[in-house]
PDB file of N, CA and C in Angstrom:
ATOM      1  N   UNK A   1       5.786  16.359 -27.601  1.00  0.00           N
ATOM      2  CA  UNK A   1       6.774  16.385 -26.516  1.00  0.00           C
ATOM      3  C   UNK A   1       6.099  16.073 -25.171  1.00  0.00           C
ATOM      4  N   UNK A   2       5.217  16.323 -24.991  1.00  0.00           N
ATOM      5  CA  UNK A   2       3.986  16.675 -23.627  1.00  0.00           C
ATOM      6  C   UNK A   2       3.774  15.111 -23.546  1.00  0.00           C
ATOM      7  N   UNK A   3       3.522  14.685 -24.593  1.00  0.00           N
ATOM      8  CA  UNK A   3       2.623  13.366 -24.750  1.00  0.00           C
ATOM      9  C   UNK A   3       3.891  11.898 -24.801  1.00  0.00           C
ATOM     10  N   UNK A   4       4.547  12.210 -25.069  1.00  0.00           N
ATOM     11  CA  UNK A   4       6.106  11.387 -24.607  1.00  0.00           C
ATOM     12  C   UNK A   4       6.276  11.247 -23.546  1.00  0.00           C
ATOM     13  N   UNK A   5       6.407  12.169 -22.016  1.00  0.00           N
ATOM     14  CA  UNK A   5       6.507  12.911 -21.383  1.00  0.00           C
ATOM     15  C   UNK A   5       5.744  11.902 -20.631  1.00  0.00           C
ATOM     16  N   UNK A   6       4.451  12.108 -20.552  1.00  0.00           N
ATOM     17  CA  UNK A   6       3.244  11.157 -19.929  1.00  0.00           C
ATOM     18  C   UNK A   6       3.499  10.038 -20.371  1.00  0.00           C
ATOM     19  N   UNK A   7       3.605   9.357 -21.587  1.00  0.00           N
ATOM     20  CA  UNK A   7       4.419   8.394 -21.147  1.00  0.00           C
ATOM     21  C   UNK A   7       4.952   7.457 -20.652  1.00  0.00           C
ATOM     22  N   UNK A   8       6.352   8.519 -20.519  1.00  0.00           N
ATOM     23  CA  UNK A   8       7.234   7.872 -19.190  1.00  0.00           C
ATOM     24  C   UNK A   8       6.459   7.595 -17.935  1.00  0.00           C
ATOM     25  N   UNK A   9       5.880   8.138 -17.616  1.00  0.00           N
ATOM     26  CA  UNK A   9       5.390   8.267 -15.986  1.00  0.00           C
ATOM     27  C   UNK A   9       4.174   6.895 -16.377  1.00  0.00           C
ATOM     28  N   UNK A  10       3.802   6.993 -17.311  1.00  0.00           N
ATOM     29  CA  UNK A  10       2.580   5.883 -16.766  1.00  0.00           C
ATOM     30  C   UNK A  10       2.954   4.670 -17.316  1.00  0.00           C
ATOM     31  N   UNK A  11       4.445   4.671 -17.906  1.00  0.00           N
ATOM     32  CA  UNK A  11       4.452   3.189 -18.186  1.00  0.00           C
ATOM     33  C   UNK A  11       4.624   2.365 -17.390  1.00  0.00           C
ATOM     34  N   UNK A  12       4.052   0.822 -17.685  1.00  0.00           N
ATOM     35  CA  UNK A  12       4.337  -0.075 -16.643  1.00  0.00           C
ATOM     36  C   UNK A  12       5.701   0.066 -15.581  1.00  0.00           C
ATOM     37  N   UNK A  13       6.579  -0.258 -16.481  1.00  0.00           N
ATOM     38  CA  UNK A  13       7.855  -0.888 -15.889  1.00  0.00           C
ATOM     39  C   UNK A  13       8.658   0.808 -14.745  1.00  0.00           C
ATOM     40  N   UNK A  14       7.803   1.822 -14.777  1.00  0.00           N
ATOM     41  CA  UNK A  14       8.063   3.056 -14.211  1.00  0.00           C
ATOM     42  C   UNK A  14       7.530   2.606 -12.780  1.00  0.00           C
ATOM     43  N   UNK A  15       6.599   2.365 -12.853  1.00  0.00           N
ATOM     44  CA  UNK A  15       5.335   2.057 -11.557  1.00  0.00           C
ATOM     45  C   UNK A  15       5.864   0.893 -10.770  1.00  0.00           C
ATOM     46  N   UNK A  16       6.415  -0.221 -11.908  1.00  0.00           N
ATOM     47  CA  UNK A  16       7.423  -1.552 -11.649  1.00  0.00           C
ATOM     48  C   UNK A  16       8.214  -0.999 -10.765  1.00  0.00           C
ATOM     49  N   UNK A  17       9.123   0.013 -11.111  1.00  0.00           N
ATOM     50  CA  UNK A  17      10.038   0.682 -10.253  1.00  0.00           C
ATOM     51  C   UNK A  17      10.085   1.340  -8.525  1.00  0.00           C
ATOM     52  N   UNK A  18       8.520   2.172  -8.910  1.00  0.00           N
ATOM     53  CA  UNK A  18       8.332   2.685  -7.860  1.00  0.00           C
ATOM     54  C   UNK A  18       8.286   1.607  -6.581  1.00  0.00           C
ATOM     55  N   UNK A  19       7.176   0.402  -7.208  1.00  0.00           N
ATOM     56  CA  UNK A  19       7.049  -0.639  -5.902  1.00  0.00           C
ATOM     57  C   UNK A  19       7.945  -0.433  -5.392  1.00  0.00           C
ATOM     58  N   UNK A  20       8.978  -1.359  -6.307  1.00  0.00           N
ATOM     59  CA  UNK A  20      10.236  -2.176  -5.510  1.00  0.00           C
ATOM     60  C   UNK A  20      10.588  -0.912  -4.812  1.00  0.00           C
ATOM     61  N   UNK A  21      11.140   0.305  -4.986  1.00  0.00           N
ATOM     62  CA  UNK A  21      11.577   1.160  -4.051  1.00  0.00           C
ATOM     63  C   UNK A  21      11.349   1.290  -3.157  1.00  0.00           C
ATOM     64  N   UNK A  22       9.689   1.254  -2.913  1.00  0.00           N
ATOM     65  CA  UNK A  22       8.952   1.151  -1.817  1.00  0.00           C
ATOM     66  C   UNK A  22       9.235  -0.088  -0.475  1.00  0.00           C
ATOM     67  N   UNK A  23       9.058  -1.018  -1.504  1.00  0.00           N
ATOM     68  CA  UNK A  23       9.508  -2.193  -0.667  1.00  0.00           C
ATOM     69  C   UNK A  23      10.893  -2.842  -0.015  1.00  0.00           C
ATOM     70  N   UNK A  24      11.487  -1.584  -0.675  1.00  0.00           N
ATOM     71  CA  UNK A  24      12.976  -2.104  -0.340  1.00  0.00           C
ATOM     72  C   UNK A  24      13.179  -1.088   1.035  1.00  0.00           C
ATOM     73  N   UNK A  25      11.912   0.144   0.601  1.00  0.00           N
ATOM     74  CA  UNK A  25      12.480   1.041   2.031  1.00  0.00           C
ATOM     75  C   UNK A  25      11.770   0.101   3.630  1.00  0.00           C
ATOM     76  N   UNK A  26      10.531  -0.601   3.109  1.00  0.00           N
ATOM     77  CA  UNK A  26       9.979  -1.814   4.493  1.00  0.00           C
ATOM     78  C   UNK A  26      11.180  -2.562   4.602  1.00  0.00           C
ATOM     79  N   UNK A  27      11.581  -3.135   3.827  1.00  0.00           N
ATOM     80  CA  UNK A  27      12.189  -4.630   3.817  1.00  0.00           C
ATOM     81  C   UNK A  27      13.727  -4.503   4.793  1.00  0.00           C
ATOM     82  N   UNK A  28      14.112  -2.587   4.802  1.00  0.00           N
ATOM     83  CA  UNK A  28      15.494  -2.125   5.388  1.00  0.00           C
ATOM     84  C   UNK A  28      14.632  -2.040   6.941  1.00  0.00           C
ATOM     85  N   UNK A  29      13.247  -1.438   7.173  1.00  0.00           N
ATOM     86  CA  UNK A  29      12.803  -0.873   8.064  1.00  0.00           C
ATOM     87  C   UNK A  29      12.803  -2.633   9.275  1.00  0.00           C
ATOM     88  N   UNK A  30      12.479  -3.155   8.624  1.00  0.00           N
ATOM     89  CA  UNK A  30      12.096  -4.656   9.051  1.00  0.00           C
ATOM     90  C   UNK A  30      13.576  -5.428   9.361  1.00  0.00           C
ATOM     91  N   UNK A  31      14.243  -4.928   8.672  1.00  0.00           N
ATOM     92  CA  UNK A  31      15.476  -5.818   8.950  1.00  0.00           C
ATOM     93  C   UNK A  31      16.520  -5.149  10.635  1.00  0.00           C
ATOM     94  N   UNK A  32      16.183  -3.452  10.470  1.00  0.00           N
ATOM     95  CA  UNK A  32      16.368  -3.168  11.453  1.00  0.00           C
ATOM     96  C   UNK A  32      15.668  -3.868  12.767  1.00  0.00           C
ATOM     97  N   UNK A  33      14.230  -3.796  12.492  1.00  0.00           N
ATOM     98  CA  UNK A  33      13.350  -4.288  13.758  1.00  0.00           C
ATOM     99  C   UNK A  33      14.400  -5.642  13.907  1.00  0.00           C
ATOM    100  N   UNK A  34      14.190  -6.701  13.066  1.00  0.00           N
ATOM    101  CA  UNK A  34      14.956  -7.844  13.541  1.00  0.00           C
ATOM    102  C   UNK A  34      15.952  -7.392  14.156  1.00  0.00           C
ATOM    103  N   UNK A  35      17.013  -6.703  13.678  1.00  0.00           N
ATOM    104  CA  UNK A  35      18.715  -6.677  14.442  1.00  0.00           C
ATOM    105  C   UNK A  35      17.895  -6.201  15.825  1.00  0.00           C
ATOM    106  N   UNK A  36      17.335  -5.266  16.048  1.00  0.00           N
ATOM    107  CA  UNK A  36      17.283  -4.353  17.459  1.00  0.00           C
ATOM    108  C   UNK A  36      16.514  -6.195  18.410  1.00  0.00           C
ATOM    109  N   UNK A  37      15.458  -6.291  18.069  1.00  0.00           N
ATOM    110  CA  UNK A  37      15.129  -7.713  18.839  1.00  0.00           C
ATOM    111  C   UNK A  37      16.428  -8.797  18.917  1.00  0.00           C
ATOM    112  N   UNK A  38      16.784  -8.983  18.234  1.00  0.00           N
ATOM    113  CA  UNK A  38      17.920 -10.231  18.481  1.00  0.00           C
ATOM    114  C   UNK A  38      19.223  -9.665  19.187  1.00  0.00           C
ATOM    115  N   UNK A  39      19.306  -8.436  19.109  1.00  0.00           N
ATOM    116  CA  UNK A  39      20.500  -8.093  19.801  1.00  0.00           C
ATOM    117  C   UNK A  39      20.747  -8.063  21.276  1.00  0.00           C
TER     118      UNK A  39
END
């Protein structure tokens, strides 16, 4: 059960996940910067 468990967490497509999350929270942070400059 333990060893299933671990796993999840270290499989690729988990970590796959995390990026993009990551990058989607820059990619919102960045899109703000643009609106505030162009406005």
């Amino acid at each position: 059960m333990e060893k299933s468990k671990m796993d999840i967490f270290e499989c690729p497509f988990f970590k796959y996940g995390e990026i993009l999350m990551k990058n989607r929270v820059f990619l919102v942070i960045l899109q703000h910067k643009a609106l505030l400059e162009f406005s």
